[in-house]
N, C-alpha and C. Protein backbone atom coordinates (compact mmCIF):
# COMPACT_ATOMS: atom_id res chain seq x y z
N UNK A 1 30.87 -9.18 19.53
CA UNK A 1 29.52 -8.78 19.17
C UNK A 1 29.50 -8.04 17.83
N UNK A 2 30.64 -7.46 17.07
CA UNK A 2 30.49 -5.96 16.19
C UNK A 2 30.37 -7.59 15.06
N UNK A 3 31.56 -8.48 15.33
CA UNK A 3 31.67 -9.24 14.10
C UNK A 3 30.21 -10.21 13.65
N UNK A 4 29.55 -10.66 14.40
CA UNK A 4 28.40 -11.02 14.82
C UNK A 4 27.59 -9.87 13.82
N UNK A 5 27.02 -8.74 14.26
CA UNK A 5 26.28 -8.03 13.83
C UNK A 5 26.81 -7.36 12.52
N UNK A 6 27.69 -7.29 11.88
CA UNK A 6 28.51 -7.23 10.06
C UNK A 6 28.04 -8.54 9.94
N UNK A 7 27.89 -9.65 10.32
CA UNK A 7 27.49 -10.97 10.00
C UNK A 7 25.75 -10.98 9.48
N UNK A 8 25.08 -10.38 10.51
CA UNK A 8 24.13 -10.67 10.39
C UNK A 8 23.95 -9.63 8.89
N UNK A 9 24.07 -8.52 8.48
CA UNK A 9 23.91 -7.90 8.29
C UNK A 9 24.30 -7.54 6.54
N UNK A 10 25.04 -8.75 6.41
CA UNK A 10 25.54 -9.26 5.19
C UNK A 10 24.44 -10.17 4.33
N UNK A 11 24.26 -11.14 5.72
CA UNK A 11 23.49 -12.23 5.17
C UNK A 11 22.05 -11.71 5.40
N UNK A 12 21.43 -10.83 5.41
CA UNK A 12 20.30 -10.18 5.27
C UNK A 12 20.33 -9.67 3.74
N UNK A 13 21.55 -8.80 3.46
CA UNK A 13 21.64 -8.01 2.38
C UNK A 13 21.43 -9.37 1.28
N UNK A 14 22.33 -10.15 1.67
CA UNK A 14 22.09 -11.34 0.33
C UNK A 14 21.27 -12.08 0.04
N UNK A 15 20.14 -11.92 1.45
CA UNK A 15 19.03 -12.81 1.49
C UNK A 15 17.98 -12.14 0.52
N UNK A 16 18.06 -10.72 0.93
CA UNK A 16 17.28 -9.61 0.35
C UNK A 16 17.39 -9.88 -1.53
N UNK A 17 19.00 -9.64 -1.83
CA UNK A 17 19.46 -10.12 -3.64
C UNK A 17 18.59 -11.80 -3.52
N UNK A 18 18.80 -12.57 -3.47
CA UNK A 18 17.94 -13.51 -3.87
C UNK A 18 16.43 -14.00 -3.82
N UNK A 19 16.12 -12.87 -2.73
CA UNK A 19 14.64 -13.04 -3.07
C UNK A 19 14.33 -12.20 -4.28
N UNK A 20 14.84 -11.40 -4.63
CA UNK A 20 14.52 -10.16 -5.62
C UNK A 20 14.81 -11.08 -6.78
N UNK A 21 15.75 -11.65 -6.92
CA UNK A 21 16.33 -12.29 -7.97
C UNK A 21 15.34 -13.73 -8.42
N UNK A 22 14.79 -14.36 -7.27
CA UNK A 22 13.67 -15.47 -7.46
C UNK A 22 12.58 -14.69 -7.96
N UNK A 23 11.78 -13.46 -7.23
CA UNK A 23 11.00 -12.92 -7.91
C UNK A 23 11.22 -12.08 -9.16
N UNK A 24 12.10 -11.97 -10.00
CA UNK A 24 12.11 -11.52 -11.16
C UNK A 24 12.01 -12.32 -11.65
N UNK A 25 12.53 -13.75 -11.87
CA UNK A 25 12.14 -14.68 -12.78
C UNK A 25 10.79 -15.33 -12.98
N UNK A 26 9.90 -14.94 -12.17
CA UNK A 26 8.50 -15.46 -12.54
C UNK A 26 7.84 -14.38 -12.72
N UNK A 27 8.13 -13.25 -12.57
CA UNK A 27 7.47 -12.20 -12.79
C UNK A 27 7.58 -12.30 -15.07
N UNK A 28 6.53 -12.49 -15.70
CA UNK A 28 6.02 -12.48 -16.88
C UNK A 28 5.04 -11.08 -17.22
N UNK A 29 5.44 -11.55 -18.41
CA UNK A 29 5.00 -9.81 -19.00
C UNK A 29 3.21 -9.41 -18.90
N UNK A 30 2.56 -8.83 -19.59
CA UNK A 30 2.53 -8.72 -20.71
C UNK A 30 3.95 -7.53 -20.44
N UNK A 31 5.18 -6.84 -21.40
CA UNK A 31 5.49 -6.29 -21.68
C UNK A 31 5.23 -5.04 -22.77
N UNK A 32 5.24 -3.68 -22.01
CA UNK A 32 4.74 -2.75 -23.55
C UNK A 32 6.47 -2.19 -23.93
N UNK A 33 5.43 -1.48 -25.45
CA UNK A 33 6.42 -0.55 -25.56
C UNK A 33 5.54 0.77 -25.63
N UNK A 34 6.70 1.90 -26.00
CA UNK A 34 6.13 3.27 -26.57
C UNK A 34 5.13 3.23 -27.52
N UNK A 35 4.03 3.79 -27.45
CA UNK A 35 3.54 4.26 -28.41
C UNK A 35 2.34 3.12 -28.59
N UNK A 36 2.14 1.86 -28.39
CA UNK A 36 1.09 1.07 -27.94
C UNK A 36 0.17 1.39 -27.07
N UNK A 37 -1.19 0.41 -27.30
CA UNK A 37 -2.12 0.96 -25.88
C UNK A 37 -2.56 -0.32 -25.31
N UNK A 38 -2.96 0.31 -23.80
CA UNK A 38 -3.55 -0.01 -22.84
C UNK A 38 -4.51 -0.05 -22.24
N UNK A 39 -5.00 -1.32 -21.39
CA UNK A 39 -6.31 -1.03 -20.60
C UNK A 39 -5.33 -0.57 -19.24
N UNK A 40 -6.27 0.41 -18.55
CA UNK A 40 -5.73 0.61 -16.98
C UNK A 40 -6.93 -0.10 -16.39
N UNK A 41 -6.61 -0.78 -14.82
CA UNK A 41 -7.05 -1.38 -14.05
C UNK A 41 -7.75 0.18 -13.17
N UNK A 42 -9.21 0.04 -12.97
CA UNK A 42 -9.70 0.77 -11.83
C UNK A 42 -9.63 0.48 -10.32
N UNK A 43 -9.10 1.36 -10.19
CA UNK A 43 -8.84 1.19 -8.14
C UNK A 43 -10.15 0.83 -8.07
N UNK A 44 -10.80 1.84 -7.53
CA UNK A 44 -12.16 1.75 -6.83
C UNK A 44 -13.15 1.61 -7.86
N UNK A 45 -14.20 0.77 -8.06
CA UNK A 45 -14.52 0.69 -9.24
C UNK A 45 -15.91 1.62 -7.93
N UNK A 46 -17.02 2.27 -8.58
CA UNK A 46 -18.23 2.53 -8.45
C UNK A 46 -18.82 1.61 -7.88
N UNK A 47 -19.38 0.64 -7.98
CA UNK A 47 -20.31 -0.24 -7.79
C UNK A 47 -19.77 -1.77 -8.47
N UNK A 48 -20.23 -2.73 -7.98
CA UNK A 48 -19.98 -3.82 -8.42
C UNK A 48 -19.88 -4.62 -10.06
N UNK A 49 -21.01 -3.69 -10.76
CA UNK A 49 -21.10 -4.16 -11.75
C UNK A 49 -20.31 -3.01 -12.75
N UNK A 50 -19.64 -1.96 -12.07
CA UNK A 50 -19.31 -1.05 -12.98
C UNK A 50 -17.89 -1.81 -13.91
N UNK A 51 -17.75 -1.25 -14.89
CA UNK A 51 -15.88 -1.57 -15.20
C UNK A 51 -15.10 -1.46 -14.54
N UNK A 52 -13.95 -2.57 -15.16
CA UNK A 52 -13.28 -3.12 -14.45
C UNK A 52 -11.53 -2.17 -14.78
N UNK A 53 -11.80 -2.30 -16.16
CA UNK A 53 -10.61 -2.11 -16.98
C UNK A 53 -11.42 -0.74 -18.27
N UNK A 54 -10.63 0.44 -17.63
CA UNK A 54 -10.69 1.64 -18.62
C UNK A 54 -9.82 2.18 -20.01
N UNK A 55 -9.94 2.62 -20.63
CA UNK A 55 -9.11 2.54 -22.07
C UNK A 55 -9.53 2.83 -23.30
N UNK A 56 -8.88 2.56 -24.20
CA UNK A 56 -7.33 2.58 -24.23
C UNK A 56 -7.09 4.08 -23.77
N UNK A 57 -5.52 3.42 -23.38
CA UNK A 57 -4.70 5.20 -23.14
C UNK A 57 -3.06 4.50 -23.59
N UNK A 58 -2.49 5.64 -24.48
CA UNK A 58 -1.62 5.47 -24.59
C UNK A 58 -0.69 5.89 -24.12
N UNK A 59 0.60 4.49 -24.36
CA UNK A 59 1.46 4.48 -23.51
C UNK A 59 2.84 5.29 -24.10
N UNK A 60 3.27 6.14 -23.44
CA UNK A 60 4.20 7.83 -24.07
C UNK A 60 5.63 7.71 -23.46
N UNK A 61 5.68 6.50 -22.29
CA UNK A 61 7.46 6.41 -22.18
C UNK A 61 6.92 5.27 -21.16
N UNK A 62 8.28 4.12 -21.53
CA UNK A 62 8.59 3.21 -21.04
C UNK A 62 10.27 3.42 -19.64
N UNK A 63 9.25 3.39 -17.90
CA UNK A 63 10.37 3.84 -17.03
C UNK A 63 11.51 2.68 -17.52
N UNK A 64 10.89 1.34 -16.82
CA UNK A 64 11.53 -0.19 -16.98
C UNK A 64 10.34 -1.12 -17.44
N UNK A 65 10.89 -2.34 -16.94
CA UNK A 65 9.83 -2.83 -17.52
C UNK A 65 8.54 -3.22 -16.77
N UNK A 66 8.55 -2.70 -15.56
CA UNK A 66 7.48 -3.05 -14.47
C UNK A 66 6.59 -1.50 -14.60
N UNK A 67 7.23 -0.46 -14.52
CA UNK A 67 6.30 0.92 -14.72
C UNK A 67 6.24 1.52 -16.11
N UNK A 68 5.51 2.07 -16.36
CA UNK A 68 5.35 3.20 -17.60
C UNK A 68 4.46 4.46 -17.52
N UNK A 69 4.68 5.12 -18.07
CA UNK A 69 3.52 6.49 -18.35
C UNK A 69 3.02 6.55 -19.31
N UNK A 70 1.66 6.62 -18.89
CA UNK A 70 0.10 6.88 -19.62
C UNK A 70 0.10 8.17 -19.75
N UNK A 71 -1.04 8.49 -20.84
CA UNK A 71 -1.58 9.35 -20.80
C UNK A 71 -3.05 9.13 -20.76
N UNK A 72 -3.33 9.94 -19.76
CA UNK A 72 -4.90 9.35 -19.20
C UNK A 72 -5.57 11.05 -19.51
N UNK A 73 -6.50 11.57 -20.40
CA UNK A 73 -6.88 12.50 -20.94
C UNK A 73 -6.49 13.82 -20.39
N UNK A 74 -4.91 13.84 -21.19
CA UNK A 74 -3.95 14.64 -21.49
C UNK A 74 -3.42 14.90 -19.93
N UNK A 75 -3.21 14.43 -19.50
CA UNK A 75 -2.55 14.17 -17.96
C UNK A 75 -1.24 13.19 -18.20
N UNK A 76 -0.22 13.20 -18.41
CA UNK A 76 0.78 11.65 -17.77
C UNK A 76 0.55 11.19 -16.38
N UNK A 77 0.40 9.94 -16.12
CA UNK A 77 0.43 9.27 -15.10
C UNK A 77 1.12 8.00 -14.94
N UNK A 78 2.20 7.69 -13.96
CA UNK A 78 2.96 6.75 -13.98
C UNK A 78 1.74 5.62 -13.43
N UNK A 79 2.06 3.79 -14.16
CA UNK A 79 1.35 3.14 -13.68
C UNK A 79 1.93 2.02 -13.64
N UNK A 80 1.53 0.47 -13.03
CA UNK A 80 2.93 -0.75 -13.10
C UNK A 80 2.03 -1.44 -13.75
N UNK A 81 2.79 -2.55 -14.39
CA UNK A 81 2.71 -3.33 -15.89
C UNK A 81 1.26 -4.43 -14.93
N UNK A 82 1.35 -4.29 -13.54
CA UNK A 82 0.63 -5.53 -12.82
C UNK A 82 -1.28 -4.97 -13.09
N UNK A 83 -1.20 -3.21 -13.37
CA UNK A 83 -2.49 -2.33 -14.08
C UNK A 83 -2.90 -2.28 -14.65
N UNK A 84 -1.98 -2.93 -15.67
CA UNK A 84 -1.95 -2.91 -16.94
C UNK A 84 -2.25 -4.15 -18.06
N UNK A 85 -3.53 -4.05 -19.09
CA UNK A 85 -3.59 -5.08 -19.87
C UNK A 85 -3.51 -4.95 -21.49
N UNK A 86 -2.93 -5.52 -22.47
CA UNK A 86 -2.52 -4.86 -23.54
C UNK A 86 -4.23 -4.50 -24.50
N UNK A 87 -4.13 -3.61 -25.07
CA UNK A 87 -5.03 -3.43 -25.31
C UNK A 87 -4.84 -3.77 -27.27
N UNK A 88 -5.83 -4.70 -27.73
CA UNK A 88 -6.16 -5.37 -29.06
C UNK A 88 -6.71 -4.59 -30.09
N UNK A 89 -5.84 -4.25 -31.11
CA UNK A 89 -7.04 -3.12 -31.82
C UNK A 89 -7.56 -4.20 -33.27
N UNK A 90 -8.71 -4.11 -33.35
CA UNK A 90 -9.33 -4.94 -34.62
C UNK A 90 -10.19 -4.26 -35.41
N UNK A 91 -11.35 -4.64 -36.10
CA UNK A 91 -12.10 -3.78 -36.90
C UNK A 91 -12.88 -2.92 -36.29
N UNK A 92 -13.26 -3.31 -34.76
CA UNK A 92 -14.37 -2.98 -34.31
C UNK A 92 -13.72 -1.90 -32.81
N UNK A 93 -12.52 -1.16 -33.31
CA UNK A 93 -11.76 -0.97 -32.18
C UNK A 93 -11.95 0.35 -32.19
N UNK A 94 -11.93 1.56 -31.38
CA UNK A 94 -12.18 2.95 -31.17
C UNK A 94 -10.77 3.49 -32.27
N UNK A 95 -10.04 2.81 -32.01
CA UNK A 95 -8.91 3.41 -32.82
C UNK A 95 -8.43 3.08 -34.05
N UNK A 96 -7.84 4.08 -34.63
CA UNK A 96 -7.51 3.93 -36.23
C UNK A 96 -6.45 2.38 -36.15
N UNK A 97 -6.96 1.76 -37.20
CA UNK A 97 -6.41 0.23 -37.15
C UNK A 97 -4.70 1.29 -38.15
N UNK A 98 -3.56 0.26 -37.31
CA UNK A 98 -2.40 0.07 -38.06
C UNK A 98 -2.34 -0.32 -39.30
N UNK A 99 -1.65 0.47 -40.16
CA UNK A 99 -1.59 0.58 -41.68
C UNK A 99 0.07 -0.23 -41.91
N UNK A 100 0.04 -1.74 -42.42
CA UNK A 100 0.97 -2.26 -42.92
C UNK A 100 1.89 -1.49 -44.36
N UNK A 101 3.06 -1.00 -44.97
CA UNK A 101 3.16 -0.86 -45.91
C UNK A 101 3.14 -2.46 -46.80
């Protein structure tokens, strides 16, 4: 029975590595880094028609590549990349546009 149950108990563990391992490979970015911004996804939105996606807040440390920390008005808050949508800055953007040298 003991060899039986080290049996089972193996092939669980390895079943466990290859599902993890199938789901990392389809798991796609968007990927951030430091110092870029973000839309955050609202849990509970208000009402139906309220927003969906709040922002920008920038992003102040990268855990891996599935979580990071925001800063959501002057608070850090850890959040996962699945919350997260990259946020586009253009002419018409709240924030100071990037200066090329």
């Amino acid at each position: 029975k003991q060899w039986y149950q080290r049996r089972v108990i193996i092939k669980t563990k390895q079943r466990a590595q290859y599902m993890a391992t199938q789901y990392d490979k389809k798991v796609k970015g968007p990927f951030f880094e430091k110092g870029e911004y973000c839309l955050a996804l609202v849990n509970v939105p208000k009402h139906k028609f309220s927003e969906k996606w709040k922002g920008p807040y920038l992003i102040t440390d990268k855990i891996n590549d599935w979580n990071y920390i925001i800063s959501i008005d002057g608070q850090e808050k850890i959040i996962n990349v699945e919350k997260m949508k990259p946020y586009v800055i253009n002419k018409y953007s709240i924030l100071p546009r990037p200066t090329t040298p």
